[in-house]
PDB file of N, CA and C in Angstrom:
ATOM      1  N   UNK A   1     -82.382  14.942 -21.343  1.00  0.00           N
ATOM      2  CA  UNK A   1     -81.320  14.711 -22.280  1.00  0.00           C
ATOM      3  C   UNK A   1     -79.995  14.377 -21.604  1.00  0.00           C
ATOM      4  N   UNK A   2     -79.786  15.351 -20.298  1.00  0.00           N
ATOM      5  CA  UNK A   2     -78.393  14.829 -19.937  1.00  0.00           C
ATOM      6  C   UNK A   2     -79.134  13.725 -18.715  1.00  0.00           C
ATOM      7  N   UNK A   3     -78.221  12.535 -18.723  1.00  0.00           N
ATOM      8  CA  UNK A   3     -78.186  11.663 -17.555  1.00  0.00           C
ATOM      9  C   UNK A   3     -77.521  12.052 -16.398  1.00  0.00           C
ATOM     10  N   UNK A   4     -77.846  11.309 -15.101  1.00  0.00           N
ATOM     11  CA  UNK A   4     -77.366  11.704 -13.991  1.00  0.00           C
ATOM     12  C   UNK A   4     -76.206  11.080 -13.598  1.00  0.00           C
ATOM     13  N   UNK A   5     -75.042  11.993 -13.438  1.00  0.00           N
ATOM     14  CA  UNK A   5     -73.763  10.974 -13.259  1.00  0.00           C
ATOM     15  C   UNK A   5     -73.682  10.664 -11.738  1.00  0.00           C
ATOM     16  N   UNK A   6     -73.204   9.781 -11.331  1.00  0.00           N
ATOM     17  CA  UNK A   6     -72.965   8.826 -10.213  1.00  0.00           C
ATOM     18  C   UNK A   6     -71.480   8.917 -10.036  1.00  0.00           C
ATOM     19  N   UNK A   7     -70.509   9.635  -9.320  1.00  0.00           N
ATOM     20  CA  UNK A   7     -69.332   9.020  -8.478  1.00  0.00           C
ATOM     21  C   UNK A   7     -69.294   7.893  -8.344  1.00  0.00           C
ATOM     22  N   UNK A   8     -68.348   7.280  -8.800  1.00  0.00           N
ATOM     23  CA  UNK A   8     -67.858   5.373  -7.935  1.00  0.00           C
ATOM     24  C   UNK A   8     -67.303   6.008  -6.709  1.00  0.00           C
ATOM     25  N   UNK A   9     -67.646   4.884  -5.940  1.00  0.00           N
ATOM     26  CA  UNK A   9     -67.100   5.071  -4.302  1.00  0.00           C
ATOM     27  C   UNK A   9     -65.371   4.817  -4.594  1.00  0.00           C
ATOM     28  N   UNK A  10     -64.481   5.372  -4.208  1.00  0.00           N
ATOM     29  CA  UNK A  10     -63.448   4.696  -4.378  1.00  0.00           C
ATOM     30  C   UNK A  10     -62.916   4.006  -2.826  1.00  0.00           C
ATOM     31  N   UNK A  11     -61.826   2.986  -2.921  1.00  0.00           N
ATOM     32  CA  UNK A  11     -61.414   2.230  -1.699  1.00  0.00           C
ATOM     33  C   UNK A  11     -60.721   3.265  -1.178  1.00  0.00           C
ATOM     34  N   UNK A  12     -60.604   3.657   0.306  1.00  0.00           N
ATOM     35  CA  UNK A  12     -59.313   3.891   0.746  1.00  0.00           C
ATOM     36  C   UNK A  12     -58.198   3.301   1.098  1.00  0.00           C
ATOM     37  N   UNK A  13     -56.804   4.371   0.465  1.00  0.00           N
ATOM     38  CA  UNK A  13     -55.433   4.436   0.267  1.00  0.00           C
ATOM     39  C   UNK A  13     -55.277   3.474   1.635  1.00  0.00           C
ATOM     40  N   UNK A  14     -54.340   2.407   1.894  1.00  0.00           N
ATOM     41  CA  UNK A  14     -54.168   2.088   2.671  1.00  0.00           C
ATOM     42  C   UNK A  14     -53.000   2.646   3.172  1.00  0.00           C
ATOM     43  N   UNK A  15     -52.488   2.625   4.750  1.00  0.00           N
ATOM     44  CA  UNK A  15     -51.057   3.062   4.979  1.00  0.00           C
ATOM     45  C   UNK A  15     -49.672   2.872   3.814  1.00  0.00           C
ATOM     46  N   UNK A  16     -50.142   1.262   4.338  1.00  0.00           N
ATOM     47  CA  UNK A  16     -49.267   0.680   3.251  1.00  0.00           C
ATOM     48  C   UNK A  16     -48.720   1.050   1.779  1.00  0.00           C
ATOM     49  N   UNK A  17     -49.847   1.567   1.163  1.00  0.00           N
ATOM     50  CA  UNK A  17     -49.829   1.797  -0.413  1.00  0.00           C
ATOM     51  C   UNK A  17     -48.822   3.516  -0.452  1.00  0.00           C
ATOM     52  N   UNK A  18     -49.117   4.179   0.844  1.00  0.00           N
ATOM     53  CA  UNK A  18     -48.641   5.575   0.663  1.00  0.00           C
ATOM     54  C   UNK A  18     -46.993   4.647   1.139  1.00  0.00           C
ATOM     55  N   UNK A  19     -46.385   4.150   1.748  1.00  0.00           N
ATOM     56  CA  UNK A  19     -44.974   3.985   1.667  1.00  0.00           C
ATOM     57  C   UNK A  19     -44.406   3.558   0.479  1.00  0.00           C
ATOM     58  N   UNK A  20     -45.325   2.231   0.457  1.00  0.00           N
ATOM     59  CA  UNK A  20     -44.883   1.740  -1.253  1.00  0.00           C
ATOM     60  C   UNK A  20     -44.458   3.118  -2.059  1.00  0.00           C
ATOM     61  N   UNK A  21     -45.907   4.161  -2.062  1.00  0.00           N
ATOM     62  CA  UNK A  21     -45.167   5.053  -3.314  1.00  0.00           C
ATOM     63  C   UNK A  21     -44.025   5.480  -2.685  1.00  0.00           C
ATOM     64  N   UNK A  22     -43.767   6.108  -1.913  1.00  0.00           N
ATOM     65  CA  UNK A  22     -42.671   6.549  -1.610  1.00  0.00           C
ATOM     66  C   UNK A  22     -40.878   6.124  -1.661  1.00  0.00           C
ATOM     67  N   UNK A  23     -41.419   5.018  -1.685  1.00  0.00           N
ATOM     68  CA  UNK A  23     -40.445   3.788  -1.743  1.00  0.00           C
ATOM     69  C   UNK A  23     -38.936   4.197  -3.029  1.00  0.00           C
ATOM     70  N   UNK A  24     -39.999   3.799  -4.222  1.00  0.00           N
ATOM     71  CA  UNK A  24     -39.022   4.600  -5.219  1.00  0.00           C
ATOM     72  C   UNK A  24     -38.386   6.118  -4.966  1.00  0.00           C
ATOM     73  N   UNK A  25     -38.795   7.087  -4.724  1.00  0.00           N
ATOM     74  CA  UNK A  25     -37.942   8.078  -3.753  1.00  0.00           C
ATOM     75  C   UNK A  25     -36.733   7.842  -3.370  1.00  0.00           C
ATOM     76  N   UNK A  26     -37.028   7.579  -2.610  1.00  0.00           N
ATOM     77  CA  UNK A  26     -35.994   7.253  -1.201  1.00  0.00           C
ATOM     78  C   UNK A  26     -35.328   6.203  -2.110  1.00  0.00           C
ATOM     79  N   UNK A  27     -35.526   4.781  -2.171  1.00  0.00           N
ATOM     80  CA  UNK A  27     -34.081   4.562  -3.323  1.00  0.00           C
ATOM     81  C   UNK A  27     -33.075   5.363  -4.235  1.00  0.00           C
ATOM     82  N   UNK A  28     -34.244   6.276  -5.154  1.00  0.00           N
ATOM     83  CA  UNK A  28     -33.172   7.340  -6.018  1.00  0.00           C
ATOM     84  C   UNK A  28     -32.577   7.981  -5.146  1.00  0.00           C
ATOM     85  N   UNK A  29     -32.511   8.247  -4.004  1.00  0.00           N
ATOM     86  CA  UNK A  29     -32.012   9.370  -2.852  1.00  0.00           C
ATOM     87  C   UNK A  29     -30.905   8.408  -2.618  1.00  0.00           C
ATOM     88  N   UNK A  30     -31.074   6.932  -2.288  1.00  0.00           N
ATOM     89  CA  UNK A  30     -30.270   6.381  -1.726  1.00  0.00           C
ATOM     90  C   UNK A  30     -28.778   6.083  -2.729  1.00  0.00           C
ATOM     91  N   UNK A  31     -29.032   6.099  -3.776  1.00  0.00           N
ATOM     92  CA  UNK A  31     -28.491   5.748  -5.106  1.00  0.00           C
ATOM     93  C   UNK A  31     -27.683   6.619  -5.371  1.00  0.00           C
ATOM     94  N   UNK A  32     -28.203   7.475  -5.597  1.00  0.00           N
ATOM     95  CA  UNK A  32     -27.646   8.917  -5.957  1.00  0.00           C
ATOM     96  C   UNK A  32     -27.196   9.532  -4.925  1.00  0.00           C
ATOM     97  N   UNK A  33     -26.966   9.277  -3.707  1.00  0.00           N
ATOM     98  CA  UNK A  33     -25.498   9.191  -2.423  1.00  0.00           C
ATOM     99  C   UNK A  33     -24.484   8.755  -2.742  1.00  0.00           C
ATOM    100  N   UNK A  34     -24.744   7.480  -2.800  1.00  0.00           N
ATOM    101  CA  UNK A  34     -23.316   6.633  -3.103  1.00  0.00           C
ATOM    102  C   UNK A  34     -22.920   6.233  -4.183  1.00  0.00           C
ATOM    103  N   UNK A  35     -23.276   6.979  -5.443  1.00  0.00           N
ATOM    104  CA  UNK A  35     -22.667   7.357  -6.573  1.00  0.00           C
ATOM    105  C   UNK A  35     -22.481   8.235  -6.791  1.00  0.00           C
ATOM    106  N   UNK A  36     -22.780   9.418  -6.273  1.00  0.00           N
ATOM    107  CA  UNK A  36     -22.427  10.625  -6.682  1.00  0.00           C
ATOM    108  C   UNK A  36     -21.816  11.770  -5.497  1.00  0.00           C
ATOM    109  N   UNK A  37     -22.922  11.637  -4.155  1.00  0.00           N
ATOM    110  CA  UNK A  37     -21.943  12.754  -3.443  1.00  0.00           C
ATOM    111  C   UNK A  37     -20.944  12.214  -2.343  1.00  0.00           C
ATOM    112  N   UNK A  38     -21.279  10.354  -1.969  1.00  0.00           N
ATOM    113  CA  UNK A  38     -20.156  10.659  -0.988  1.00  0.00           C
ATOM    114  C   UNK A  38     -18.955   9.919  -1.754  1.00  0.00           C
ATOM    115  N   UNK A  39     -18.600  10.153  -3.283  1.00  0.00           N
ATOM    116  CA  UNK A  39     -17.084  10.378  -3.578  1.00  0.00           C
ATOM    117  C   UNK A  39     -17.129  11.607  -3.921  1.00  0.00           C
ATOM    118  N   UNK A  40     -17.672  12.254  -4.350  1.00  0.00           N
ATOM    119  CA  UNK A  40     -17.193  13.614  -4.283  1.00  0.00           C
ATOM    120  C   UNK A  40     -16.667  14.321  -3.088  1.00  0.00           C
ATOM    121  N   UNK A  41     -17.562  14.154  -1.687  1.00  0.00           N
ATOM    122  CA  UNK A  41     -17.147  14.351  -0.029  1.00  0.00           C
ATOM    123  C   UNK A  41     -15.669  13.996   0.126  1.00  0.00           C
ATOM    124  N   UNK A  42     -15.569  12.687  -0.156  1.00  0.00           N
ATOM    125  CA  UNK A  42     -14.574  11.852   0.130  1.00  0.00           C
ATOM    126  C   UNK A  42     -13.448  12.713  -0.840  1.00  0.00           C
ATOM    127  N   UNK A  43     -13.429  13.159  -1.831  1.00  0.00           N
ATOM    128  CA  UNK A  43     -12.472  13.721  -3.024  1.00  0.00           C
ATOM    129  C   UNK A  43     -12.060  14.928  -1.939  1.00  0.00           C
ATOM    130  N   UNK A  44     -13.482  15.448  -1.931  1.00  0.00           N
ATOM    131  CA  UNK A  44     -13.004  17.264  -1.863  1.00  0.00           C
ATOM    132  C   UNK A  44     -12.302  16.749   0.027  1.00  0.00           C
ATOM    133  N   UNK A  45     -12.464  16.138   0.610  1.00  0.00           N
ATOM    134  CA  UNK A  45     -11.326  15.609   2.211  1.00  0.00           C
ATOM    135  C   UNK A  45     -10.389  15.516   1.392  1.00  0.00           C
ATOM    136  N   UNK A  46      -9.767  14.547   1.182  1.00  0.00           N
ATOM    137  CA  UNK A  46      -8.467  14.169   0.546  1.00  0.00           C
ATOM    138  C   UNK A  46      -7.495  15.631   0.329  1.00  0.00           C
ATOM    139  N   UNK A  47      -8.189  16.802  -1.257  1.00  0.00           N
ATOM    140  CA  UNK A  47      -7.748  17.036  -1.820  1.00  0.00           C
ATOM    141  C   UNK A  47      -7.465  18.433  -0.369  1.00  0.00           C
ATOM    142  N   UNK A  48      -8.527  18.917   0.680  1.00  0.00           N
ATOM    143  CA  UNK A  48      -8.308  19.518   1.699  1.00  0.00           C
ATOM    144  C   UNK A  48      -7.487  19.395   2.271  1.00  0.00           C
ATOM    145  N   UNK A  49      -6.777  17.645   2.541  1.00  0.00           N
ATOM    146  CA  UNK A  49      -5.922  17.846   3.614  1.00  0.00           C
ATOM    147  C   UNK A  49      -4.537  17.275   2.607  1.00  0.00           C
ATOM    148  N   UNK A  50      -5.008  17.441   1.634  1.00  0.00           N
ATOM    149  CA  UNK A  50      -3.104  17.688   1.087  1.00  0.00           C
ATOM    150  C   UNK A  50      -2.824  19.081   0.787  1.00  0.00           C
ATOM    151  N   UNK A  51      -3.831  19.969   0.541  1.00  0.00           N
ATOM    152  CA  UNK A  51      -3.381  21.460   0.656  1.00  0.00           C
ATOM    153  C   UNK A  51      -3.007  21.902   2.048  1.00  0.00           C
ATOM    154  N   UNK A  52      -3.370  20.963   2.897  1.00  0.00           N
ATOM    155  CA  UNK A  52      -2.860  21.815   4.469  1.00  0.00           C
ATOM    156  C   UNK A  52      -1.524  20.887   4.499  1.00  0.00           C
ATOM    157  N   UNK A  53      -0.877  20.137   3.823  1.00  0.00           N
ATOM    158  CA  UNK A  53       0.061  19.704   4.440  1.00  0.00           C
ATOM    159  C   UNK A  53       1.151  19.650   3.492  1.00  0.00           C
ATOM    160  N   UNK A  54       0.861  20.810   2.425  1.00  0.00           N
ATOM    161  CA  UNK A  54       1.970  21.607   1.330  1.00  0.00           C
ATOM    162  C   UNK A  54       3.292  22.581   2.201  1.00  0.00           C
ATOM    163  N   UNK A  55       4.402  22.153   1.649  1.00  0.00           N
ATOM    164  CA  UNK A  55       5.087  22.686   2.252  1.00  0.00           C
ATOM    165  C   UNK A  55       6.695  23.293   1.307  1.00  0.00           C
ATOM    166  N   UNK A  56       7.548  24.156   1.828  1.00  0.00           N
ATOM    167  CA  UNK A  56       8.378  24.195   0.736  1.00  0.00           C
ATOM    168  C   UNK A  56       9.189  23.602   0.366  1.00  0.00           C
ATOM    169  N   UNK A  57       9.561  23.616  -1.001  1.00  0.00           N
ATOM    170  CA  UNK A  57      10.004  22.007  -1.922  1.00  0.00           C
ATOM    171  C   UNK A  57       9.209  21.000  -2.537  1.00  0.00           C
ATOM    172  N   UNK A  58       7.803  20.975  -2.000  1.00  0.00           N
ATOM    173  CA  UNK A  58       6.804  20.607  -3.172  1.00  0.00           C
ATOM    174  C   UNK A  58       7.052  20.498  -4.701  1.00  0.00           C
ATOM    175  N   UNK A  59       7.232  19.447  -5.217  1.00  0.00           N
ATOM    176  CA  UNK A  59       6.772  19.931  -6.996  1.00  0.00           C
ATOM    177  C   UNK A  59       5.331  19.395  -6.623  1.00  0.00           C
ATOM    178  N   UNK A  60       4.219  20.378  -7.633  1.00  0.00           N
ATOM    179  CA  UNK A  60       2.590  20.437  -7.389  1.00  0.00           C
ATOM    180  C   UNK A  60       2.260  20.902  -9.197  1.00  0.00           C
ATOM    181  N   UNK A  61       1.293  20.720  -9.139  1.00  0.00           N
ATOM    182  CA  UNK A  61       0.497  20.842 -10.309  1.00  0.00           C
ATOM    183  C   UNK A  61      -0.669  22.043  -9.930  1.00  0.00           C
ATOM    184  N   UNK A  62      -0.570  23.413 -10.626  1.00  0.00           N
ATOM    185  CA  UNK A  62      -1.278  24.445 -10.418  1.00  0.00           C
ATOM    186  C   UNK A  62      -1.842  24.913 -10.917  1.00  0.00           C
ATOM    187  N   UNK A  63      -3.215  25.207 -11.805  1.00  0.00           N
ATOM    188  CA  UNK A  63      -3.796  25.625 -12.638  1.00  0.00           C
ATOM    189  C   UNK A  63      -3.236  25.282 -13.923  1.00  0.00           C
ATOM    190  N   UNK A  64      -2.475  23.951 -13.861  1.00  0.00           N
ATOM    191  CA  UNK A  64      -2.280  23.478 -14.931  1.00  0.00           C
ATOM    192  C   UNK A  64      -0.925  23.792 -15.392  1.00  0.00           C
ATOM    193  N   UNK A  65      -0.200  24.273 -14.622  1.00  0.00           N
ATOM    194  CA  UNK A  65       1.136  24.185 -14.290  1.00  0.00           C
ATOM    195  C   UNK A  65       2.335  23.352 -13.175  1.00  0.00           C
ATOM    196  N   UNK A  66       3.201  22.970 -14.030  1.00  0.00           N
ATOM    197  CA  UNK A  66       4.375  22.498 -12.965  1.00  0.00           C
ATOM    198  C   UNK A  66       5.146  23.405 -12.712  1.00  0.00           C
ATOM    199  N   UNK A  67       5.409  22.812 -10.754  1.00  0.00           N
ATOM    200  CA  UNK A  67       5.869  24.128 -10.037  1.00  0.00           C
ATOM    201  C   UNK A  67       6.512  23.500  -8.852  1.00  0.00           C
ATOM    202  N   UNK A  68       7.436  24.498  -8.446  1.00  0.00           N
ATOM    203  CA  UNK A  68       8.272  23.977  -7.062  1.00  0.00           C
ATOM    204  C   UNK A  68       7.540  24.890  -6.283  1.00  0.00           C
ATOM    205  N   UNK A  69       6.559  24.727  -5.082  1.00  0.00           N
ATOM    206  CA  UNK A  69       6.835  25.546  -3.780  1.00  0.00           C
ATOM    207  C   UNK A  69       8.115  26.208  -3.159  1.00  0.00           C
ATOM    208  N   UNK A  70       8.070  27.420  -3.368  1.00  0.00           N
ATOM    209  CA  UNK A  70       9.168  28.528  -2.455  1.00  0.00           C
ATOM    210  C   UNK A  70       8.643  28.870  -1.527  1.00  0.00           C
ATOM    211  N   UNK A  71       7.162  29.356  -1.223  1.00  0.00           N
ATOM    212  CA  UNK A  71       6.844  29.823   0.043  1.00  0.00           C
ATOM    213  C   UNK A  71       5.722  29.615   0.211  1.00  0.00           C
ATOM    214  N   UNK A  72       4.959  29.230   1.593  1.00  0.00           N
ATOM    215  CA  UNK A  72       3.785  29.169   1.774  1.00  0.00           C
ATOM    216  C   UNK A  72       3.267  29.713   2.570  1.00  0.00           C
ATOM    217  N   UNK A  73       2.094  30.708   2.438  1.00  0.00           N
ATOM    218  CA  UNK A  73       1.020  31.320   3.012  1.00  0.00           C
ATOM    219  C   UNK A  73      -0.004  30.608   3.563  1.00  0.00           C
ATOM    220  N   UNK A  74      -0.639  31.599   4.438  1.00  0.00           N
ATOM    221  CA  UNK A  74      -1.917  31.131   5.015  1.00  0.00           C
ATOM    222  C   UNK A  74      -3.299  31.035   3.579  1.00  0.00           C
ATOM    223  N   UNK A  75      -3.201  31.725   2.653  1.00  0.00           N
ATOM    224  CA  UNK A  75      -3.693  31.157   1.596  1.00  0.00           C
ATOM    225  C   UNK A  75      -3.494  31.134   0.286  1.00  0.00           C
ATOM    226  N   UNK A  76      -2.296  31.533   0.090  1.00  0.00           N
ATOM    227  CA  UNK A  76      -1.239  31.556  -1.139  1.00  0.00           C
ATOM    228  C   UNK A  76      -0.322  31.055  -0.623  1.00  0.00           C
ATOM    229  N   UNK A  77       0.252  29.987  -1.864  1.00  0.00           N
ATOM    230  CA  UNK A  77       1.757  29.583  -2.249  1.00  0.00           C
ATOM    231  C   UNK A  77       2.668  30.073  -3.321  1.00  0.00           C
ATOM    232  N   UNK A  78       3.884  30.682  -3.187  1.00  0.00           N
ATOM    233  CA  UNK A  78       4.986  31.163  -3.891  1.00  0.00           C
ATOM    234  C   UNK A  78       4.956  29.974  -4.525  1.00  0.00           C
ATOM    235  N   UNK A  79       5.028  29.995  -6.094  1.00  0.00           N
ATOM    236  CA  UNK A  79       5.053  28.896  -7.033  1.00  0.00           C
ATOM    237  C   UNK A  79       6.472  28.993  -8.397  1.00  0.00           C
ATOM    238  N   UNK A  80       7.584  28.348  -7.866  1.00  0.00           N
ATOM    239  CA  UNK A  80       8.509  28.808  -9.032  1.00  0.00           C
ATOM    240  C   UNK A  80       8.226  27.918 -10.584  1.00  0.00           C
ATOM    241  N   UNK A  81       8.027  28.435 -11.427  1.00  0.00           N
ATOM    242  CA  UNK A  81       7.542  27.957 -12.600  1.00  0.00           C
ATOM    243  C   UNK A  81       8.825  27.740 -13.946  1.00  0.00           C
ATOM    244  N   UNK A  82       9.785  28.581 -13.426  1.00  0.00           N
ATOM    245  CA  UNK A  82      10.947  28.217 -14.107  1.00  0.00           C
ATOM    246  C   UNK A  82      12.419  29.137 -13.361  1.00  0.00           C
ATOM    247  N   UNK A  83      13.128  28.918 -13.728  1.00  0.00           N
ATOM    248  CA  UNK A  83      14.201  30.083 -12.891  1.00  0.00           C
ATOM    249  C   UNK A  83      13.743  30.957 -12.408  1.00  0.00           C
ATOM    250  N   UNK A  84      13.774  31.566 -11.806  1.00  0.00           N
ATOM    251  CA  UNK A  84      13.825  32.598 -11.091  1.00  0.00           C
ATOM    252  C   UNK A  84      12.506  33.604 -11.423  1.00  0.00           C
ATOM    253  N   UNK A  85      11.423  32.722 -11.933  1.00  0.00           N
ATOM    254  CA  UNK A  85      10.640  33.048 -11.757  1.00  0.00           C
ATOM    255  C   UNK A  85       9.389  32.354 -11.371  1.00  0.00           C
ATOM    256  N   UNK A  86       8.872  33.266 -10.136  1.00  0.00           N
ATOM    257  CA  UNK A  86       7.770  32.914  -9.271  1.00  0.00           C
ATOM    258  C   UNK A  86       6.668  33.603  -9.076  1.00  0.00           C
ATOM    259  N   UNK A  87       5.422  32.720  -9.154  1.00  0.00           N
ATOM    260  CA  UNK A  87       3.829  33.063  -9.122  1.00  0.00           C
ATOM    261  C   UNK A  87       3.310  32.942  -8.042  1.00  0.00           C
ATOM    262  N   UNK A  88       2.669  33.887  -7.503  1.00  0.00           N
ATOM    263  CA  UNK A  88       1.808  33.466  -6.610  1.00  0.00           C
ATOM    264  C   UNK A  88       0.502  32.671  -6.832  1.00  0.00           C
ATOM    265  N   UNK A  89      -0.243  31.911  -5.909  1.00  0.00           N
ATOM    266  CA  UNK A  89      -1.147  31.122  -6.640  1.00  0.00           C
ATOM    267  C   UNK A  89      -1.509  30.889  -5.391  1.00  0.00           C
ATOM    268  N   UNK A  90      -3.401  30.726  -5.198  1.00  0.00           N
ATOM    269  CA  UNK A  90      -4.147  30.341  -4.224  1.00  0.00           C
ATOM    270  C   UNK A  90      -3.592  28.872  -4.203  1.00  0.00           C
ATOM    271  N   UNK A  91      -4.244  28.319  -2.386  1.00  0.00           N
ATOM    272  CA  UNK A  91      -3.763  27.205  -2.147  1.00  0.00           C
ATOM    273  C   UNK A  91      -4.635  26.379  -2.963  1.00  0.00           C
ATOM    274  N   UNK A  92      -5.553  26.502  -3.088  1.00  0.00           N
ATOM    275  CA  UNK A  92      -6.872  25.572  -3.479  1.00  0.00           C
ATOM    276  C   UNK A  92      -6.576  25.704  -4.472  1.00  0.00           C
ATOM    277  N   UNK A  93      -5.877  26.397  -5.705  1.00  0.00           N
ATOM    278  CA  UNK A  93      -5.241  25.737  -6.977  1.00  0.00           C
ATOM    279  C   UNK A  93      -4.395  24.681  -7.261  1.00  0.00           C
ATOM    280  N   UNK A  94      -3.922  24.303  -6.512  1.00  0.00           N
ATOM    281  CA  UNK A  94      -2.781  23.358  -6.499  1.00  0.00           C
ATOM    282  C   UNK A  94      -3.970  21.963  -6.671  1.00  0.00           C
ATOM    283  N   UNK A  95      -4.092  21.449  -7.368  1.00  0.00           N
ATOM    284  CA  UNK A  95      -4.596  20.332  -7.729  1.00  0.00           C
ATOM    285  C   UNK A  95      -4.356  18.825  -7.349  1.00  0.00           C
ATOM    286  N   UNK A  96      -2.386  18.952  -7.565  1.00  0.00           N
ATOM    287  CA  UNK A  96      -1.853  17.782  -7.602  1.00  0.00           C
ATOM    288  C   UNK A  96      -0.285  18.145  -6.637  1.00  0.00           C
ATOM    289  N   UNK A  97      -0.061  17.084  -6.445  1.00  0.00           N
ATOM    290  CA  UNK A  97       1.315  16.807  -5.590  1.00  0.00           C
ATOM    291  C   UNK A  97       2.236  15.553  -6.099  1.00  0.00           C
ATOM    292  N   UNK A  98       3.070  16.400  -6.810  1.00  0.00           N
ATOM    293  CA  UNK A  98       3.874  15.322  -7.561  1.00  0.00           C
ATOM    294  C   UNK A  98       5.446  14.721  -7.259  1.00  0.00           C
ATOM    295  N   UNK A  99       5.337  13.294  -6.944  1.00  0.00           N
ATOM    296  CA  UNK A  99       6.844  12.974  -6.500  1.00  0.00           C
ATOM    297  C   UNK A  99       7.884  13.866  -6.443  1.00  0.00           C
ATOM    298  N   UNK A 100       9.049  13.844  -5.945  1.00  0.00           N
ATOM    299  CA  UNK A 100      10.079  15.015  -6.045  1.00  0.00           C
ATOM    300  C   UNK A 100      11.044  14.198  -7.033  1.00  0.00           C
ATOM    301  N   UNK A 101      11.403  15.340  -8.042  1.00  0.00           N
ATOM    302  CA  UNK A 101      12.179  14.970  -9.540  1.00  0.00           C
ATOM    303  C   UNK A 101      11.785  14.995 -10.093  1.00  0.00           C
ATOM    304  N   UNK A 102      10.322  15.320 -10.340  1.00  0.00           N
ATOM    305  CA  UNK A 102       9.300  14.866 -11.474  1.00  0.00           C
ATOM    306  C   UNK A 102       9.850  15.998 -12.324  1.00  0.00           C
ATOM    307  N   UNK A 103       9.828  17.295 -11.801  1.00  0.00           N
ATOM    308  CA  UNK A 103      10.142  18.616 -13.002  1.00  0.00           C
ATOM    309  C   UNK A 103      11.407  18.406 -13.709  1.00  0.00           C
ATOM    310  N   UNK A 104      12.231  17.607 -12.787  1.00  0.00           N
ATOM    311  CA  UNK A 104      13.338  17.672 -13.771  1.00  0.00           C
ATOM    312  C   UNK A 104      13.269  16.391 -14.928  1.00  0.00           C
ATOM    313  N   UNK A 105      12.475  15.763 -14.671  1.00  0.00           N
ATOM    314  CA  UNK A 105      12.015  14.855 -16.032  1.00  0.00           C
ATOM    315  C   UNK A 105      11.027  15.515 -16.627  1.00  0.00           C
ATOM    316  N   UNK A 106      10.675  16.467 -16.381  1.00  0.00           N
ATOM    317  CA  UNK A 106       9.739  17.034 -17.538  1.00  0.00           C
ATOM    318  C   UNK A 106      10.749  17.785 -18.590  1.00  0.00           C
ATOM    319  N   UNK A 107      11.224  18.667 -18.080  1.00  0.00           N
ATOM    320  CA  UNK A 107      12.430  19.601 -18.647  1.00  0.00           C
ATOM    321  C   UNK A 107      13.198  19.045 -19.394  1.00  0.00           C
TER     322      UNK A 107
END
């Protein structure tokens, strides 16, 4: 009642055919570099070496605040936010570095 099944021989994979697959891989790898992490690399340099080269008298943008630098630390900056009053705030908050005068055109 049951018949006898037979395996087909199959060809062997050539070298060739295993790179081919691979092929698509390694494009999405390649793709998804240079759209996505080396501007981000390139961002997070930039935004590194304008926090090392903050100094006092800065107007900066800080967690979403405008602010004059009063003092700077090895990893806090004194941040004056309006008269005579001042925040401390990690360096790596400071987001932005904004022309000098800018606060007084905000005000």
């Amino acid at each position: 009642m049951i018949g006898t099944a037979y395996a087909q021989a199959t060809g062997q994979a050539g070298q060739g055919d295993s790179l081919l697959g691979l092929l698509p891989i390694v494009l999405m790898f390649v793709i998804l570099y240079f759209l996505m992490i080396r501007p981000q690399m390139k961002k997070a340099k930039e935004h590194k070496s304008m926090v090392e080269a903050l100094q006092k008298g800065d107007e900066v943008v800080a967690v979403g605040m405008l602010g004059r630098i009063t003092k700077v630390g090895d990893s806090y900056v004194g941040l004056e936010i309006a008269e005579n009053v001042v925040i401390q705030v990690q360096k790596h908050a400071v987001t932005q570095l904004l022309p000098k005068g800018t606060i007084k055109d905000a005000a």
